[in-house]
N, C-alpha and C. Protein backbone atom coordinates (compact mmCIF):
# COMPACT_ATOMS: atom_id res chain seq x y z
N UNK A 1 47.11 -57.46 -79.03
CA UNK A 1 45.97 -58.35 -79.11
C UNK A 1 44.73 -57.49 -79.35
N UNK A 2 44.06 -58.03 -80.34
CA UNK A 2 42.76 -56.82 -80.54
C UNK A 2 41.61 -58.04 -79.58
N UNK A 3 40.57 -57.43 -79.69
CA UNK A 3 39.36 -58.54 -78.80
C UNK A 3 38.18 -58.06 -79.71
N UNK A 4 37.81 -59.07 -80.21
CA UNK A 4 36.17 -59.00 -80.59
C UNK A 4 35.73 -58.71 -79.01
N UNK A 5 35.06 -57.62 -79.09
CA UNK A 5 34.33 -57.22 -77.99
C UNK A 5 32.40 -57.09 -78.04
N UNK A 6 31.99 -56.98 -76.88
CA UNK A 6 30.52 -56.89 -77.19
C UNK A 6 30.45 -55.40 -75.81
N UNK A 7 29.63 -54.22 -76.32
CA UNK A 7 29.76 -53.24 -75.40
C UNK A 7 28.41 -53.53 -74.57
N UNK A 8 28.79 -52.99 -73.01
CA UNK A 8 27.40 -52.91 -72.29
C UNK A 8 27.43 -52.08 -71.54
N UNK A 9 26.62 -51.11 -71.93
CA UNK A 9 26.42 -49.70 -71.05
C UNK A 9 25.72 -49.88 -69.78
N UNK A 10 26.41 -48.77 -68.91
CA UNK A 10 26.45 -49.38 -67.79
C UNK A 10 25.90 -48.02 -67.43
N UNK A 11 24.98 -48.04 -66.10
CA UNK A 11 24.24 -46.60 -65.57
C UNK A 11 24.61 -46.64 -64.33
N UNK A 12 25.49 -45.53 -63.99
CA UNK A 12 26.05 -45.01 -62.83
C UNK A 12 25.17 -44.22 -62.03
N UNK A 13 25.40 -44.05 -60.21
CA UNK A 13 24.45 -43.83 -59.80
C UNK A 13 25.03 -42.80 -58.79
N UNK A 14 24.18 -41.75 -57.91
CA UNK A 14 24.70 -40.81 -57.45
C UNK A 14 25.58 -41.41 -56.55
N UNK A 15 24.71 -42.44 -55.78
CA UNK A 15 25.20 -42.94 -54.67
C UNK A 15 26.54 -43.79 -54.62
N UNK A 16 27.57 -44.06 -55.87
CA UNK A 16 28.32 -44.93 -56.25
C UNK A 16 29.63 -43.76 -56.52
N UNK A 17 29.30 -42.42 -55.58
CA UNK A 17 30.35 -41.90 -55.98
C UNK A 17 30.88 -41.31 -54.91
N UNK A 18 32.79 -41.60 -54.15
CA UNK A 18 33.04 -40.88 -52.66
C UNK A 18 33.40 -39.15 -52.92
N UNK A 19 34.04 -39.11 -51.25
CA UNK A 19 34.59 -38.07 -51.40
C UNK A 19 34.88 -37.58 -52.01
N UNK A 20 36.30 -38.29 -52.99
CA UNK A 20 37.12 -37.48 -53.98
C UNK A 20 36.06 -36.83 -55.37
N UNK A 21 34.80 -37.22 -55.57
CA UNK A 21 34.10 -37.46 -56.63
C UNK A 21 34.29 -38.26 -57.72
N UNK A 22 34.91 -39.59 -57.49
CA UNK A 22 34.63 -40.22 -58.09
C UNK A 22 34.02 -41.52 -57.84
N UNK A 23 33.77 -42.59 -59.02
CA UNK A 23 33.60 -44.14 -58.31
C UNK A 23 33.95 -44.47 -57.42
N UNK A 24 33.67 -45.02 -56.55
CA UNK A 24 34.68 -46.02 -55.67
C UNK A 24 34.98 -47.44 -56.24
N UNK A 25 36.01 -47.48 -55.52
CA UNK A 25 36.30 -48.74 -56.48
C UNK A 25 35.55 -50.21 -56.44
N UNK A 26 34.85 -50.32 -55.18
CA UNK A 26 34.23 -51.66 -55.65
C UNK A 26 33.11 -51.54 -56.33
N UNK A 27 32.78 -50.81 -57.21
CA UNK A 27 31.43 -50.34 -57.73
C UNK A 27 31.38 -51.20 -58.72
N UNK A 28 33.01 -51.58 -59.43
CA UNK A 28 33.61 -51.63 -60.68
C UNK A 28 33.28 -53.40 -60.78
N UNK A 29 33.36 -53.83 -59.71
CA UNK A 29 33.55 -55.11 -59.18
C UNK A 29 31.70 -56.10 -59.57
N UNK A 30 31.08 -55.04 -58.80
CA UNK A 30 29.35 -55.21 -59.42
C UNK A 30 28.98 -55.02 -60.68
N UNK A 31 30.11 -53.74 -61.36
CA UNK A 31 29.93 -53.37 -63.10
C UNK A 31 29.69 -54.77 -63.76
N UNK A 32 31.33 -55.48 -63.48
CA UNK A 32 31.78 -56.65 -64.00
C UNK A 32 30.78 -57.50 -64.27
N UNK A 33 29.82 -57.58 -62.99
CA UNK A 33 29.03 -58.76 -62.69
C UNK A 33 28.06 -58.80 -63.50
N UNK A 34 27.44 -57.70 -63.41
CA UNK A 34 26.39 -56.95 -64.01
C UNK A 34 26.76 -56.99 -65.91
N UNK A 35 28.03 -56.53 -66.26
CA UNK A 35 28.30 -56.46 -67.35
C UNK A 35 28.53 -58.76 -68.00
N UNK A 36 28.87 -59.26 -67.45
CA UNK A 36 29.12 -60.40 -67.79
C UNK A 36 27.56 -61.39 -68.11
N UNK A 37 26.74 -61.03 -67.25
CA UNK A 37 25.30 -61.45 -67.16
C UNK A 37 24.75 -60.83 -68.66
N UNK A 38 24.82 -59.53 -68.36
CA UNK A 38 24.36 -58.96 -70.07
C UNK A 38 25.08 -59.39 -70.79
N UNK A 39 26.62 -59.44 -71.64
CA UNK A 39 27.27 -60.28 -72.25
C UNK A 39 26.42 -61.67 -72.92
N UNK A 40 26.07 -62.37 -71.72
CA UNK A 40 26.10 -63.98 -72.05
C UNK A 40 24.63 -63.65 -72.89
N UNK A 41 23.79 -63.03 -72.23
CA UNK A 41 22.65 -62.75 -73.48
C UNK A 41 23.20 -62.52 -74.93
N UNK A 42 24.13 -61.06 -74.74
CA UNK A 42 24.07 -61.03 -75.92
C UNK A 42 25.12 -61.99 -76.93
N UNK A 43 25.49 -63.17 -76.63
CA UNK A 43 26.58 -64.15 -77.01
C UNK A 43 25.28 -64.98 -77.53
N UNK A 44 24.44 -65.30 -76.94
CA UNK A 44 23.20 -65.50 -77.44
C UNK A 44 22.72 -67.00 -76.18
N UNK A 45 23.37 -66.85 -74.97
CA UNK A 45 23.38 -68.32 -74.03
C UNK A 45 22.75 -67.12 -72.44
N UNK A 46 21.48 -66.54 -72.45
CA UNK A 46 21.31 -65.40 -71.40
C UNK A 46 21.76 -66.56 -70.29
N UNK A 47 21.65 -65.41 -69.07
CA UNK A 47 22.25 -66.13 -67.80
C UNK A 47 21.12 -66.81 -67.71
N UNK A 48 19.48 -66.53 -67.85
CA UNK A 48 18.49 -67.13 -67.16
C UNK A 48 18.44 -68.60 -67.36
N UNK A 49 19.23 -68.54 -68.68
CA UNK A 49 19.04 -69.96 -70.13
C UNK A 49 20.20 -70.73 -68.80
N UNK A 50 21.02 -70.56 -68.80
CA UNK A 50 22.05 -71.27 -68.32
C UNK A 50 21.25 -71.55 -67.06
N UNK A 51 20.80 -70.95 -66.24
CA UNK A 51 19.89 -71.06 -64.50
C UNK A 51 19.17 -72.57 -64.88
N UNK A 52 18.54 -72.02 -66.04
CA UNK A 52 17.15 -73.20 -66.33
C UNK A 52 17.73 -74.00 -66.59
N UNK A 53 19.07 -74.44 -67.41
CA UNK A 53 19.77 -75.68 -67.63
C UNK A 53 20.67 -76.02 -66.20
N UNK A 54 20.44 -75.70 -65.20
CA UNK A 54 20.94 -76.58 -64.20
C UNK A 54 22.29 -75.98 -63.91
N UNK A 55 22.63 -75.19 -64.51
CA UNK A 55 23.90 -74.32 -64.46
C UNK A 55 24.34 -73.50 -64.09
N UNK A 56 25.07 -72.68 -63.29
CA UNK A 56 25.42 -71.42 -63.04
C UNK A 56 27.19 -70.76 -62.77
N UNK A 57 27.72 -69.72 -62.73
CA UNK A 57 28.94 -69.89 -62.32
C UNK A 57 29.21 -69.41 -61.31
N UNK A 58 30.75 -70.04 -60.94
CA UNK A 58 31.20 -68.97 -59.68
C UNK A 58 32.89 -67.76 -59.83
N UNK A 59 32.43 -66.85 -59.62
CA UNK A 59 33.52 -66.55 -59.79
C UNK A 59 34.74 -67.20 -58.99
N UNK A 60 35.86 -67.41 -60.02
CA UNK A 60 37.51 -67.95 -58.86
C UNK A 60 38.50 -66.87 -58.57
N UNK A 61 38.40 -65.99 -59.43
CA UNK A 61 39.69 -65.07 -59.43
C UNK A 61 39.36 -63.87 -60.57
N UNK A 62 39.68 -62.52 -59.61
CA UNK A 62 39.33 -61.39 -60.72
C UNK A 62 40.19 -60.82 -60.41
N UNK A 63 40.74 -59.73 -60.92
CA UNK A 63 42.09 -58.57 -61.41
C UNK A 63 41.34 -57.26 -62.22
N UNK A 64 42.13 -56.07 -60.98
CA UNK A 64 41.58 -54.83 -62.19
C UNK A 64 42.76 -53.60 -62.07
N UNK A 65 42.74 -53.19 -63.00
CA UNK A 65 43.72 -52.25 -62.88
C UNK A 65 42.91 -50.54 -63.28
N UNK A 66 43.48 -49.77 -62.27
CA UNK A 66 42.58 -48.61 -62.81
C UNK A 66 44.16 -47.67 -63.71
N UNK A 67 43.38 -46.92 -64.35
CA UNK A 67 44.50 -45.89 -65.17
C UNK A 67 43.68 -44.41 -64.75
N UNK A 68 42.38 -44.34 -64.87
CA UNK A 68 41.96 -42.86 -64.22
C UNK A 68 40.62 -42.95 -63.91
N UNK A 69 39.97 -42.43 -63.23
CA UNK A 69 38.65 -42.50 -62.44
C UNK A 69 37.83 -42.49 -63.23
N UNK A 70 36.51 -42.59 -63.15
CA UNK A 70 35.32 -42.56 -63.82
C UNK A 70 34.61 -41.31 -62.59
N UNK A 71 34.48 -39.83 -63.37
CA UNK A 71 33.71 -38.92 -62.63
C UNK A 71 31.88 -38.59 -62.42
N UNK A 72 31.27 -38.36 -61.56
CA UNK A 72 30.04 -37.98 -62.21
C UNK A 72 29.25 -37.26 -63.41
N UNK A 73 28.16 -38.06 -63.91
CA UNK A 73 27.47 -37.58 -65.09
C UNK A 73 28.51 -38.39 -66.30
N UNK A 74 29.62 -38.99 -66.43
CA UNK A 74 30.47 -39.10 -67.33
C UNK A 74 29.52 -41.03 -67.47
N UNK A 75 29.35 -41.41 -69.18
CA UNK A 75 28.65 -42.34 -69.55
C UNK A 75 29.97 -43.49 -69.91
N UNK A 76 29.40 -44.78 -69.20
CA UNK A 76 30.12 -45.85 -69.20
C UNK A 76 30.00 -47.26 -69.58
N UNK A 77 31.05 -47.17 -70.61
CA UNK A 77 30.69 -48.41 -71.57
C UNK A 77 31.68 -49.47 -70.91
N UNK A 78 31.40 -50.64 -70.66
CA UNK A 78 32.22 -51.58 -70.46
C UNK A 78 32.19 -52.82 -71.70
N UNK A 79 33.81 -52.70 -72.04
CA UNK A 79 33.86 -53.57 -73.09
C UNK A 79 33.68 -55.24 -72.52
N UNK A 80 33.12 -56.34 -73.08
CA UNK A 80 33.52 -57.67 -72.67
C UNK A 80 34.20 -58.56 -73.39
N UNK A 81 35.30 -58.97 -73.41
CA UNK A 81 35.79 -60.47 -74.45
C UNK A 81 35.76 -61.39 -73.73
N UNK A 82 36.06 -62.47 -74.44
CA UNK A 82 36.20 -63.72 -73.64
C UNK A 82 37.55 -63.57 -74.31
N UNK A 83 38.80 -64.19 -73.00
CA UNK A 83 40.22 -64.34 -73.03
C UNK A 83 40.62 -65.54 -73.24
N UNK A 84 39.83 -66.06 -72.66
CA UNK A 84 39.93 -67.76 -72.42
C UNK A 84 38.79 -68.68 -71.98
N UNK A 85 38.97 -69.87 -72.84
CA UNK A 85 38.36 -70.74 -72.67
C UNK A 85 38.61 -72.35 -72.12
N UNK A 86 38.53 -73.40 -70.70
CA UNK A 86 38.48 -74.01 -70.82
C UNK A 86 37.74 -75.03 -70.50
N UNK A 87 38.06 -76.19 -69.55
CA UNK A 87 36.74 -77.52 -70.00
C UNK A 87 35.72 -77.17 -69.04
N UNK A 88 36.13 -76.73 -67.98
CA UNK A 88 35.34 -75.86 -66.47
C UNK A 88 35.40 -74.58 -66.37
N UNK A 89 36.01 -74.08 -67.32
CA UNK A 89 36.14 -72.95 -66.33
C UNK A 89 36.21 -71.63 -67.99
N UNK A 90 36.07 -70.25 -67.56
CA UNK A 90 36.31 -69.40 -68.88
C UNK A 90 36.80 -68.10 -68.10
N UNK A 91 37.73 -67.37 -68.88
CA UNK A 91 38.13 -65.64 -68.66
C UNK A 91 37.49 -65.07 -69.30
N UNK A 92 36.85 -63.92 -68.48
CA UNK A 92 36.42 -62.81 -69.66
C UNK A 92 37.46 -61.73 -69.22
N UNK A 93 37.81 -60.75 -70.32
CA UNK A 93 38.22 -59.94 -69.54
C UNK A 93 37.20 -57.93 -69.94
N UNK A 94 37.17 -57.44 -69.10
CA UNK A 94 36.64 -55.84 -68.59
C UNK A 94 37.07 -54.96 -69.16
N UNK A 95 36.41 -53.84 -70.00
CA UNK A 95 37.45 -52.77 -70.10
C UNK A 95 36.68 -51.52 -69.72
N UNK A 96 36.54 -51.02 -68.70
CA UNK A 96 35.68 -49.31 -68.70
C UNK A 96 36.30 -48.48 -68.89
N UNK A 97 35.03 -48.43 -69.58
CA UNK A 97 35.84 -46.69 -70.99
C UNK A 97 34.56 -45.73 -70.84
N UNK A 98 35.21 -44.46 -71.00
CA UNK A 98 34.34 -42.96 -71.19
C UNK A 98 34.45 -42.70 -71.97
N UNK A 99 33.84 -42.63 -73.03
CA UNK A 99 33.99 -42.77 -74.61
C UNK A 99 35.16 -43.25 -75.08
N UNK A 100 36.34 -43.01 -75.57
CA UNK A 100 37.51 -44.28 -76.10
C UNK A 100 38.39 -43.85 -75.04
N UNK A 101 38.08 -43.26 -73.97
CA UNK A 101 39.22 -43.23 -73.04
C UNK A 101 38.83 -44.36 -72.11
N UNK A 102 39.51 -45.59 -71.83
CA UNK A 102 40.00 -46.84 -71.39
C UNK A 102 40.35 -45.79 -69.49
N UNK A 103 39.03 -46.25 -69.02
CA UNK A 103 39.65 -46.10 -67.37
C UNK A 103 39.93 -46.96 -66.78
N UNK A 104 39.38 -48.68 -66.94
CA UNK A 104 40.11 -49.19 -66.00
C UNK A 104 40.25 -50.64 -66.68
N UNK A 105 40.89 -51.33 -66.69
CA UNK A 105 40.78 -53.15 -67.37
C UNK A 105 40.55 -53.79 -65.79
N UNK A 106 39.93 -55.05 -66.41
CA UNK A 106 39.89 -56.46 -65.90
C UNK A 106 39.65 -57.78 -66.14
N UNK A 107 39.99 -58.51 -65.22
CA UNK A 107 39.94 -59.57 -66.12
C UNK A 107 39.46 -60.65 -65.04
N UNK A 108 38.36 -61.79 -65.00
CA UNK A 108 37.68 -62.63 -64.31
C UNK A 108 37.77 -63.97 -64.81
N UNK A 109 38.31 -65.10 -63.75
CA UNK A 109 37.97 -66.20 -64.10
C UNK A 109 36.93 -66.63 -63.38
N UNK A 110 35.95 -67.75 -64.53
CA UNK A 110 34.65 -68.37 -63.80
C UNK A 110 34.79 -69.85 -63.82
N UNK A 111 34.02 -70.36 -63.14
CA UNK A 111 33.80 -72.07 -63.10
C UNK A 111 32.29 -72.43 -63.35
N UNK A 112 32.14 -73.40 -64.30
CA UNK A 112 30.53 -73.14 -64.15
C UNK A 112 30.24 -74.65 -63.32
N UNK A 113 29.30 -74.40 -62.95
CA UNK A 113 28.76 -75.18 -61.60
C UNK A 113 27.32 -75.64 -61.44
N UNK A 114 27.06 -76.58 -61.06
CA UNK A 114 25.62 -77.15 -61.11
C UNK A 114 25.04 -76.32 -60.03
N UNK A 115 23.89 -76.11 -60.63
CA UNK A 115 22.75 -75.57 -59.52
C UNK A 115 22.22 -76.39 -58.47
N UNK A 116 22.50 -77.34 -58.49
CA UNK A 116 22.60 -78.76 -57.13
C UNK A 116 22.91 -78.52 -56.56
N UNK A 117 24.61 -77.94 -56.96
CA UNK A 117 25.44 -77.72 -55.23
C UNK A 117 26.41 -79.33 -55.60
N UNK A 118 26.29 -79.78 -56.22
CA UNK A 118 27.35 -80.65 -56.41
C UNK A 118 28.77 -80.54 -57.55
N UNK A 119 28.86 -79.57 -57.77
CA UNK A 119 30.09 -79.06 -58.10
C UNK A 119 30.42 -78.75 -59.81
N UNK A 120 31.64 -78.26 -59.93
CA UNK A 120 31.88 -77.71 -61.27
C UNK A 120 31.32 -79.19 -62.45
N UNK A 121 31.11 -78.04 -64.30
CA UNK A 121 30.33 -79.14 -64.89
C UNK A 121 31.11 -78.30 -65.60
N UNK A 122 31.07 -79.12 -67.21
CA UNK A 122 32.06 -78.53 -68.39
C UNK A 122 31.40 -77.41 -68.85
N UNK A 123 32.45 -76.85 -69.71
CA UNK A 123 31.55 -75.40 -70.41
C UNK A 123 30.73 -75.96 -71.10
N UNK A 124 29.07 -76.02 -71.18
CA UNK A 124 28.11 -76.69 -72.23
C UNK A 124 28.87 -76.07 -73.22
N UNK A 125 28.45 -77.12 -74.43
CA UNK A 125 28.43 -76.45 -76.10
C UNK A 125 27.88 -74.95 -76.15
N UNK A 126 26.37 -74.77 -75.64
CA UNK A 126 26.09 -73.55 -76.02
C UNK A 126 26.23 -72.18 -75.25
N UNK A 127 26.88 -72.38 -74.32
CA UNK A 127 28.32 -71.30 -73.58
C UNK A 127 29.31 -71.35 -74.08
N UNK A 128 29.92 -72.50 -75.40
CA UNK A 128 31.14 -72.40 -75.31
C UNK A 128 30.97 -71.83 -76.97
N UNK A 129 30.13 -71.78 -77.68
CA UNK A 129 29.59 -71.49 -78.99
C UNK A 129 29.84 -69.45 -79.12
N UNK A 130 29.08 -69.47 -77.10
CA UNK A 130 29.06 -68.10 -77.22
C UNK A 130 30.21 -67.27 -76.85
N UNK A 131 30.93 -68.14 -75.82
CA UNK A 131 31.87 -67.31 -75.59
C UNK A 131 32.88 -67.26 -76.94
N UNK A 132 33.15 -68.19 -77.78
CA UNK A 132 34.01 -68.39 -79.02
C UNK A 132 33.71 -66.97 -79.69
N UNK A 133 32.22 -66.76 -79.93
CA UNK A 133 31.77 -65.31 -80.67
C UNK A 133 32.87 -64.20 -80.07
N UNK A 134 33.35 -64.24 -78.90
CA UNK A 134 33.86 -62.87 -78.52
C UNK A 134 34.93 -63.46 -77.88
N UNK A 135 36.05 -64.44 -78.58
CA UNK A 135 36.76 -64.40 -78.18
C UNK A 135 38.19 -63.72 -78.84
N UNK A 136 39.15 -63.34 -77.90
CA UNK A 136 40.27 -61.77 -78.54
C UNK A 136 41.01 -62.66 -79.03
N UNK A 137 41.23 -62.18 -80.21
CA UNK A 137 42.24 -62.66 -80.98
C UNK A 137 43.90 -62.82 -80.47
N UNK A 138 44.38 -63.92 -80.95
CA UNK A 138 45.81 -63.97 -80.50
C UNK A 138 46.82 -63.82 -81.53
């Protein structure tokens, strides 16, 4: 499966690194968050746009797999696709890489949800316009 991807560089910090010298792993977890928010800008639907339309999501379920650490000073791109799309809910999935070396995948499902507090709402058209832009081919 290839993925139209959108990259978002990500700035690592002293403090985000243990013992062994590397990441720790829930660092990767905030990357995501952090990387999905930038994403939806650049899909062209920013998170703020979605806030102001009454909208927001929650994450339901995320998955990551590491293959090798991310060390200090080393620059980190996290790839984003969208995996899936449906009437509530969308996958993106993660890829952090150190230049084309792939350190860790993931993959997040969201629900999007009224800013009321009264519960999940469909993917608007213009979330679902954007996530289509980057979605991986099957």
């Amino acid at each position: 499966m290839t993925a139209v991807t959108v990259p978002v560089p990500i700035a690592t910090s002293y403090f985000q690194y243990d013992q062994q010298g590397v990441v720790f792993n829930m660092w990767y977890f905030g990357w995501f968050d952090d990387a999905m928010t930038q994403f939806l800008g650049e899909v062209g639907y920013p998170y703020t746009a979605l806030n102001a339309d009454g909208l927001d999501v929650q994450l339901v379920h995320t998955e990551a797999d590491w293959r090798d650490a991310v060390r200090y000073g080393e620059q980190v791109v996290i790839d984003v696709a969208t995996e899936r799309i449906g009437s509530t809910s969308f996958t993106l999935s993660f890829g952090v890489r150190v230049g084309d070396q792939v350190r860790s995948t993931s993959r997040t499902v969201y629900v999007v949800v009224s800013t009321d507090g009264s519960g999940k709402r469909s993917v608007p058209p213009k979330l679902r316009v954007g996530l289509e832009s980057a979605l991986a081919d099957r």
